[in-house]
Protein backbone atom coordinates (compact mmCIF):
# COMPACT_ATOMS: atom_id res chain seq x y z
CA UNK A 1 9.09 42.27 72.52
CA UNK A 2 11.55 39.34 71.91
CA UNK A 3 8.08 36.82 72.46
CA UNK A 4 6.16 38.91 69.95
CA UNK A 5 8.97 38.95 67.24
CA UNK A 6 9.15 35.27 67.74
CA UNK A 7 5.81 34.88 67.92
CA UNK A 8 5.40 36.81 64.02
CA UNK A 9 8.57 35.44 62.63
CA UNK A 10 6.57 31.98 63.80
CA UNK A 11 3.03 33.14 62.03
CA UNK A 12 5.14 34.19 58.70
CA UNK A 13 7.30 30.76 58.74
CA UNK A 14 3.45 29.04 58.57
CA UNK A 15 2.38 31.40 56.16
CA UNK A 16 5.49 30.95 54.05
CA UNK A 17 5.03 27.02 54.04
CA UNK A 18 1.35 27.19 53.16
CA UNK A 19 2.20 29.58 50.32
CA UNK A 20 4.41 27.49 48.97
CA UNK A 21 2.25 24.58 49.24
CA UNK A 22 -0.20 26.27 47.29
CA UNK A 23 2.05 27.53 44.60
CA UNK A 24 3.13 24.02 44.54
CA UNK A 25 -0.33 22.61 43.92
CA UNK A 26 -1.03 25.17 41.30
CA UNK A 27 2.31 24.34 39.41
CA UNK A 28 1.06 20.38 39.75
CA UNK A 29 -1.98 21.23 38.69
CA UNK A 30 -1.36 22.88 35.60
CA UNK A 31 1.42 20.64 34.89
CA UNK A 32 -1.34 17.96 34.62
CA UNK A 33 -3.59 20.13 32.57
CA UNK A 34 -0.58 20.90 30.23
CA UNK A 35 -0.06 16.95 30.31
CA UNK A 36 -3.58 16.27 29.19
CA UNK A 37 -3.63 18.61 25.97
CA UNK A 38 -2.17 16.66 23.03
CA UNK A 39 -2.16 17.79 19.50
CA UNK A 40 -4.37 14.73 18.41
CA UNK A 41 -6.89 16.08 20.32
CA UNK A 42 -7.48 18.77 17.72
CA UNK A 43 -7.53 16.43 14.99
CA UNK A 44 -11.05 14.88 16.08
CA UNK A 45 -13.32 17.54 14.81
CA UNK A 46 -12.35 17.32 11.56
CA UNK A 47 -12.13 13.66 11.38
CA UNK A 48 -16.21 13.60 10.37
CA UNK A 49 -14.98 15.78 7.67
CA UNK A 50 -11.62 13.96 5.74
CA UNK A 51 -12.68 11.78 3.21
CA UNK A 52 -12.02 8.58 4.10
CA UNK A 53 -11.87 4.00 2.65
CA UNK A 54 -13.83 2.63 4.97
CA UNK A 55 -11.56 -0.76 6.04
CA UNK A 56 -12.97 -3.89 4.66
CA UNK A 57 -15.36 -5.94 6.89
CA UNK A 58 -14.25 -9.23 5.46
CA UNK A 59 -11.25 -10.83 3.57
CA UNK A 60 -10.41 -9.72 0.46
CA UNK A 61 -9.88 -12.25 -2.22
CA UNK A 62 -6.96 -12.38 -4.33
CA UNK A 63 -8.80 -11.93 -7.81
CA UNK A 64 -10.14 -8.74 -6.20
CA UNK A 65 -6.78 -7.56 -4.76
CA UNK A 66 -5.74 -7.58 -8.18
CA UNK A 67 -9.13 -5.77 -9.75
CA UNK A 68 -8.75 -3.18 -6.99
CA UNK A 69 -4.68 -2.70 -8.07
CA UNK A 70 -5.75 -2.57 -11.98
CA UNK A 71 -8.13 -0.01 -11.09
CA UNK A 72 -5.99 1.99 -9.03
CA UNK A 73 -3.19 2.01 -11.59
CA UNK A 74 -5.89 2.75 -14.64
CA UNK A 75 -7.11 5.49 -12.51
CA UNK A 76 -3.40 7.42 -11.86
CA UNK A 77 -2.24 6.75 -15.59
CA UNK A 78 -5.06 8.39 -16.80
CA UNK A 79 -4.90 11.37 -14.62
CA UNK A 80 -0.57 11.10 -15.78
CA UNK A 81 -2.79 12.13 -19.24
CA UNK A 82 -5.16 14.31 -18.71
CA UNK A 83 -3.65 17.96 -19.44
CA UNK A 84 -4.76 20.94 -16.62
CA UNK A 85 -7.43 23.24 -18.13
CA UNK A 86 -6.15 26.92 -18.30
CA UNK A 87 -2.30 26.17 -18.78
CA UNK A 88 -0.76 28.21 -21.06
CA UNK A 89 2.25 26.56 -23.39
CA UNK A 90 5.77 26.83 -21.50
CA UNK A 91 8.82 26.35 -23.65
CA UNK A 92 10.82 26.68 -20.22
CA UNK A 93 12.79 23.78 -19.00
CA UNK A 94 11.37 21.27 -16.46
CA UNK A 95 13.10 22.08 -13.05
CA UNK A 96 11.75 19.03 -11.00
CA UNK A 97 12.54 16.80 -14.28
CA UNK A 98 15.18 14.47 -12.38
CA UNK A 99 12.54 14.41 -9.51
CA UNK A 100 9.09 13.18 -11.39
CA UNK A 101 10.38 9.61 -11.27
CA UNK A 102 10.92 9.25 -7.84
CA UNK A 103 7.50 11.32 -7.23
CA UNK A 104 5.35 9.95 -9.96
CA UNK A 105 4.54 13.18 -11.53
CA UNK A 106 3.69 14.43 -14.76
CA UNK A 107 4.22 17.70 -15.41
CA UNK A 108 1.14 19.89 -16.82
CA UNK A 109 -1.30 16.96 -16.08
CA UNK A 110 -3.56 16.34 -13.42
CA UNK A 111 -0.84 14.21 -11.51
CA UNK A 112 1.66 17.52 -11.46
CA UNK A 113 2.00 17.26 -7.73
CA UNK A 114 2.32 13.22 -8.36
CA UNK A 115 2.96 11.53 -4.25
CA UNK A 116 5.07 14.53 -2.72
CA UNK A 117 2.60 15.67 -0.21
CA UNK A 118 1.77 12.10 0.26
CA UNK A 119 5.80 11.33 1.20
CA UNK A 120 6.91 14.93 2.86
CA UNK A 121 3.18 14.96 5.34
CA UNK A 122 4.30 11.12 6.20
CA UNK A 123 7.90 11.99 6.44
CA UNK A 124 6.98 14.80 9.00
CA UNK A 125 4.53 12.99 11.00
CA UNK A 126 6.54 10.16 11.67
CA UNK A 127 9.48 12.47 12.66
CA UNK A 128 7.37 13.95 15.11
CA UNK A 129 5.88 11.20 16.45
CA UNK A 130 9.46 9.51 16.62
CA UNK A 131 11.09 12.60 18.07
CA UNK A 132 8.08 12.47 20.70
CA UNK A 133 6.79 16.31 20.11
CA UNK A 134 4.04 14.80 20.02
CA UNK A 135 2.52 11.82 21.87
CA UNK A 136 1.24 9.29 19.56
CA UNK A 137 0.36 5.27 21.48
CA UNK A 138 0.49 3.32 18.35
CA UNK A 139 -0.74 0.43 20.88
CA UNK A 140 -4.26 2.18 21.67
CA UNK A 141 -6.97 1.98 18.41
CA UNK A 142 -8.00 5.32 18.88
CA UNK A 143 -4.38 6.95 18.71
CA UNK A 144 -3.73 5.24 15.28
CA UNK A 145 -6.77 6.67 14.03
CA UNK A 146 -5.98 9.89 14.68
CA UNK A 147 -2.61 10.16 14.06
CA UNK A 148 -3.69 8.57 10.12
CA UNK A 149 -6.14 11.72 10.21
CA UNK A 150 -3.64 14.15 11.18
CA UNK A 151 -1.03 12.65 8.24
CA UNK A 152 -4.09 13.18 5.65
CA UNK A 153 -5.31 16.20 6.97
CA UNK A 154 -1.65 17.45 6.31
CA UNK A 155 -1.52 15.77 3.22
CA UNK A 156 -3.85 17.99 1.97
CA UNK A 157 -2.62 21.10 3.18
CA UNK A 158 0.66 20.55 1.63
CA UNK A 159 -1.62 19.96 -1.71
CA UNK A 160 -3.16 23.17 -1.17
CA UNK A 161 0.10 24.77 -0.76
CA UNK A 162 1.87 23.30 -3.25
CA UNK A 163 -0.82 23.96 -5.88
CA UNK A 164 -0.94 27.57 -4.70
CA UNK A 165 2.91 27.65 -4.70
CA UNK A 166 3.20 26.81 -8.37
CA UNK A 167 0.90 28.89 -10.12
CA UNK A 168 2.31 31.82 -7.95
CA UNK A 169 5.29 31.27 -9.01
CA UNK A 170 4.71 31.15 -12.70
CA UNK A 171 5.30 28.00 -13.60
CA UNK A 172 2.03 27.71 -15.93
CA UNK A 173 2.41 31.20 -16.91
CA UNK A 174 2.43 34.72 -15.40
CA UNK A 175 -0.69 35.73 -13.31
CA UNK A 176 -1.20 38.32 -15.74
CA UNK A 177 -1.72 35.88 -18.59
CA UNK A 178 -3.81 33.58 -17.14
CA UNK A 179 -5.63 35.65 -15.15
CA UNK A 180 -7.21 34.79 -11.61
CA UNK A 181 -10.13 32.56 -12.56
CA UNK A 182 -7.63 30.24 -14.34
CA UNK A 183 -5.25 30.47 -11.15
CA UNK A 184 -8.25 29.19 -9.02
CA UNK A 185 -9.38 26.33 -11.11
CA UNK A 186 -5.49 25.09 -11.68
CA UNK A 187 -5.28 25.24 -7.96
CA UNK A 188 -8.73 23.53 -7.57
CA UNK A 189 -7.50 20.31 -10.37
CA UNK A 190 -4.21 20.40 -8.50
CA UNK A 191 -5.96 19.86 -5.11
CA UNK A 192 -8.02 17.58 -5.87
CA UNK A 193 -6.53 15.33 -8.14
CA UNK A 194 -4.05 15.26 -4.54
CA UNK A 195 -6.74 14.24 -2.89
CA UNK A 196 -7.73 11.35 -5.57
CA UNK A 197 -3.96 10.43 -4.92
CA UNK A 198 -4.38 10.42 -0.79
CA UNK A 199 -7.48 8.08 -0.80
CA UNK A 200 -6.09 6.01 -3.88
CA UNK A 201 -3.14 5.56 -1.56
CA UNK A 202 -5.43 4.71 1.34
CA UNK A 203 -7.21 2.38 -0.83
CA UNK A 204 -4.20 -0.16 -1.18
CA UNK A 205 -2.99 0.43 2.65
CA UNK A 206 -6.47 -0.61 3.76
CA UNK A 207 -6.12 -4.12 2.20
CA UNK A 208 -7.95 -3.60 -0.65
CA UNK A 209 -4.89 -3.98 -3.20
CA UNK A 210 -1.70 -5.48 -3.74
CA UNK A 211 1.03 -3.61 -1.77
CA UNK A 212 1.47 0.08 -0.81
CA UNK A 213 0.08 2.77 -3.06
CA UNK A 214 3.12 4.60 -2.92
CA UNK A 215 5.72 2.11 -4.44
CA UNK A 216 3.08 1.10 -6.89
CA UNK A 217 3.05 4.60 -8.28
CA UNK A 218 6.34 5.01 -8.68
CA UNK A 219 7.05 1.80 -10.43
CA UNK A 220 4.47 2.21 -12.43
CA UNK A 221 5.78 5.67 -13.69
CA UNK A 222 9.49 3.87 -14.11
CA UNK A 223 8.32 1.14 -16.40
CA UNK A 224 6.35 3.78 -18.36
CA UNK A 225 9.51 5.44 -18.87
CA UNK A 226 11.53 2.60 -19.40
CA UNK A 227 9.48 0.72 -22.03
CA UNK A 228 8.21 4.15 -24.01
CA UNK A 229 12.51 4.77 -23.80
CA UNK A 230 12.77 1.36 -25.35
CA UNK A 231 9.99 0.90 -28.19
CA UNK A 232 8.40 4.82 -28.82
CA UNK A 233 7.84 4.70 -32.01
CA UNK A 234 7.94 8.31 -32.40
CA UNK A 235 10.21 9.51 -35.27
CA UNK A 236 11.97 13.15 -34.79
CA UNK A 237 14.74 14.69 -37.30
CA UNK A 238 18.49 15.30 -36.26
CA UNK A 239 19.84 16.49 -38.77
CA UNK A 240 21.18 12.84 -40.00
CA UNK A 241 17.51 11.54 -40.93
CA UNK A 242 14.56 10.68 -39.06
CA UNK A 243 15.18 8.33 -36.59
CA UNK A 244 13.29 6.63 -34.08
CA UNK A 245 13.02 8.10 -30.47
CA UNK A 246 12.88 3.90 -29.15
CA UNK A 247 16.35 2.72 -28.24
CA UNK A 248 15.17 -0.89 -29.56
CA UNK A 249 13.07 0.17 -32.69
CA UNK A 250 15.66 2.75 -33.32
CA UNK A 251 18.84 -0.21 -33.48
CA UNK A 252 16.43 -2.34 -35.96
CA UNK A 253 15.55 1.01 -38.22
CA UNK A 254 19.94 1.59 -38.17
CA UNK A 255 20.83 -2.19 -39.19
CA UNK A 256 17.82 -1.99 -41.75
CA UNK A 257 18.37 1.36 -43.29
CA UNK A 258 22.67 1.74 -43.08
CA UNK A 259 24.89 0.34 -45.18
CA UNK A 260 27.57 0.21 -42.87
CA UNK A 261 26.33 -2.17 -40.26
CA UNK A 262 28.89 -1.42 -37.87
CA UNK A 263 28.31 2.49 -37.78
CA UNK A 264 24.82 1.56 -37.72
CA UNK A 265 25.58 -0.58 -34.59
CA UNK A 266 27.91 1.91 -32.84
CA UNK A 267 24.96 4.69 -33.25
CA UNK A 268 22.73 2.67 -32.35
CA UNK A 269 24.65 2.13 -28.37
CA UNK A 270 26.07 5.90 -28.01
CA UNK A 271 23.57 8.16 -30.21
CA UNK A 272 23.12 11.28 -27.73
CA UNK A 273 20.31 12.47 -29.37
CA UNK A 274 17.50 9.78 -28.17
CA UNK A 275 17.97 6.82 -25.43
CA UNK A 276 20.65 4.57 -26.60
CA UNK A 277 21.04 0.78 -26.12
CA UNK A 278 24.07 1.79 -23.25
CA UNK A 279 21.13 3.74 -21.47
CA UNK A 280 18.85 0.77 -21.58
CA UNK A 281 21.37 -2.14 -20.35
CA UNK A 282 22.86 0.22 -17.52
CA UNK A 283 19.13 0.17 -16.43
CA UNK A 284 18.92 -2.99 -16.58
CA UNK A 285 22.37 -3.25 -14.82
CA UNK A 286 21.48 -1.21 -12.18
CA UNK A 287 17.93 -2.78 -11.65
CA UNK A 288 20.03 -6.48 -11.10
CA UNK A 289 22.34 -4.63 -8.76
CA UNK A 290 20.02 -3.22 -6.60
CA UNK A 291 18.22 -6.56 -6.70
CA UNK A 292 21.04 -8.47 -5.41
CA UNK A 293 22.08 -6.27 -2.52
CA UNK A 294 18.67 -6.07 -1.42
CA UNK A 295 19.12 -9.67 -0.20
CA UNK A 296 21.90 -8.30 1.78
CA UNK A 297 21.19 -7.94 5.63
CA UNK A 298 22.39 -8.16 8.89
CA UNK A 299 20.83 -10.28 12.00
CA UNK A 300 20.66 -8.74 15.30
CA UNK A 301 20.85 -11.29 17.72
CA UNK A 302 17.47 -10.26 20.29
CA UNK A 303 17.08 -11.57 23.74
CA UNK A 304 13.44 -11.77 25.32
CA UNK A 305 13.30 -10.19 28.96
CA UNK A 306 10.15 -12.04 29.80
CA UNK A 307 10.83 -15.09 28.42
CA UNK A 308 14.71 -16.36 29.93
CA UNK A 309 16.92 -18.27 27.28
CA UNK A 310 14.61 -17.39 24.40
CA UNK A 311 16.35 -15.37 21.42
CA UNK A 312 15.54 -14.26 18.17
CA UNK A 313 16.83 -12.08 15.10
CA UNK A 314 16.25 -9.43 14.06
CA UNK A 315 16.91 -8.39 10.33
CA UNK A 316 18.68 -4.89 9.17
CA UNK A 317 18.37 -5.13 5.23
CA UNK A 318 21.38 -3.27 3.80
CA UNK A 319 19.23 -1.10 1.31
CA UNK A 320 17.13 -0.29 4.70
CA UNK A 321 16.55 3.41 3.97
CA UNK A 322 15.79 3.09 0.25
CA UNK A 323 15.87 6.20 -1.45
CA UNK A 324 14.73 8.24 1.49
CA UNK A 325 17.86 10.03 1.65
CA UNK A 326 17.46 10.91 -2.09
């Protein structure tokens, strides 16, 4: 009995070992099928559908750089102008006013989403990828390709959801008013006037124009606003005349039109009722400031492992986030 217990405890310590072997092999197994899924995998069937710039097969000239940027920019100001069909008249305040600089909107216009899904789908996909949920080799062709589809394709679900987002919420009027075949075609211009924004943005990171798409947007819409601040020569009543809504035409109209030169002068730097000349040199304080300390940065002494006694630099610009944070 003692040979035939030893004998089974024997069979079951083989059959033990060859059970876990095979659980083993099934755990490896999956673990390398698990490995093999990535999520840019899923971005290749739509990849024949995303509109896309076709990269230039040759090098662009500078005259054309410059056509290509003038085009661009003619192309978002006149969308900045063009007023969505089916809005009805809000008297409501603005509550993304402080925000449409930095995102190059205009509100009721065709550019009402301005670059936000262009920043938050790029913001995202770059926090994944740095994060490593998911796996992204910036080193292999096909990996950048994808990972530029996935950021669009994103881009324009945030458009879509955005657009959606702001009729629901009333923000061009109750559904009621403007009933659902107005909804649909504001979310329709909203989506694809996005879309004009995406490949416009493409355009000038392809090589086609001057700088990034982004940053030329939102200068653009800052020197709009600075110089129609400084010499709109819109009039509007306040109760003490009609005065200019310019801070610059406005300080000529004062010194022309008052006796007292030096009231004239002192309303013409702290009126509250327009832009004022304090508003304008602040800016222009400010815009030297920023200037300045963007030549501030720090070198990071580098050492080359492959190459021994070769170093390097690297530079940290103090201004190196920008106004990411914001």
């Amino acid at each position: 009995s003692s040979q035939v217990l030893s004998s089974s405890r024997g069979l079951w310590a083989v059959g033990d070992r060859r059970t876990c072997c095979g659980f083993s092999r099934w755990v490896s197994a999956m673990s390398m099928q698990s490995g093999s899924f990535r999520f840019l995998n899923l971005i290749k069937p739509v990849m024949c559908v995303l509109p896309e710039v076709e990269a230039p097969d040759r090098r662009i000239p500078f005259k054309e750089k410059v056509l290509w940027t003038s085009i661009s920019l003619f192309v978002f100001l006149v969308c900045c102008q063009i007023p969505l069909y089916g809005v009805l008249t809000s008297k409501s305040s603005d509550p993304f006013y402080w925000m449409r600089v930095i995102l190059a909107s205009n509100r009721g216009t065709l550019m009402e989403l301005g670059i936000s899904p262009i920043i938050t789908s790029g913001m995202v996909m770059q926090l994944l990828a740095g994060s490593r949920i998911i796996d992204v080799d910036q080193t292999l062709k096909e990996d950048r390709a994808l990972f530029h589809g996935a950021q669009k394709l994103f881009g324009m679900l945030i458009t879509m959801g955005e657009a959606v987002a702001y009729v629901m919420s009333g923000m061009y009027g109750s559904l009621r008013e403007i009933g659902a075949t107005c909804a649909i075609l504001i979310i329709m211009q909203l989506f694809f006037a996005g879309i004009v924004v995406i490949l416009l943005d493409e355009l000038m990171q392809k090589g086609y124009g001057i700088g990034s798409g982004i940053s030329l947007f939102i200068a653009t819409n800052i020197c709009e606003s600075i110089i129609w601040k400084a010499f709109s020569p819109t009039t509007m009543n306040t109760g003490k005349g009609t005065e200019f809504e310019g801070a610059i035409v406005a300080t000529f109209h004062f010194m022309a039109s008052r006796s007292d030169k030096l009231i004239a002068l002192k309303e013409a730097f702290y009126r509250q009722s327009a832009p004022n000349l304090t508003n304008l040199f602040a800016t222009v304080l400010v815009f030297f400031v920023v200037i300045y300390f963007q030549g501030f940065k720090v070198d990071l002494p580098v050492k080359y492992q492959k190459v021994r006694g070769q170093q390097g630099s690297y530079p940290i610009k103090l201004f190196y986030t920008s106004n990411i944070p914001i």
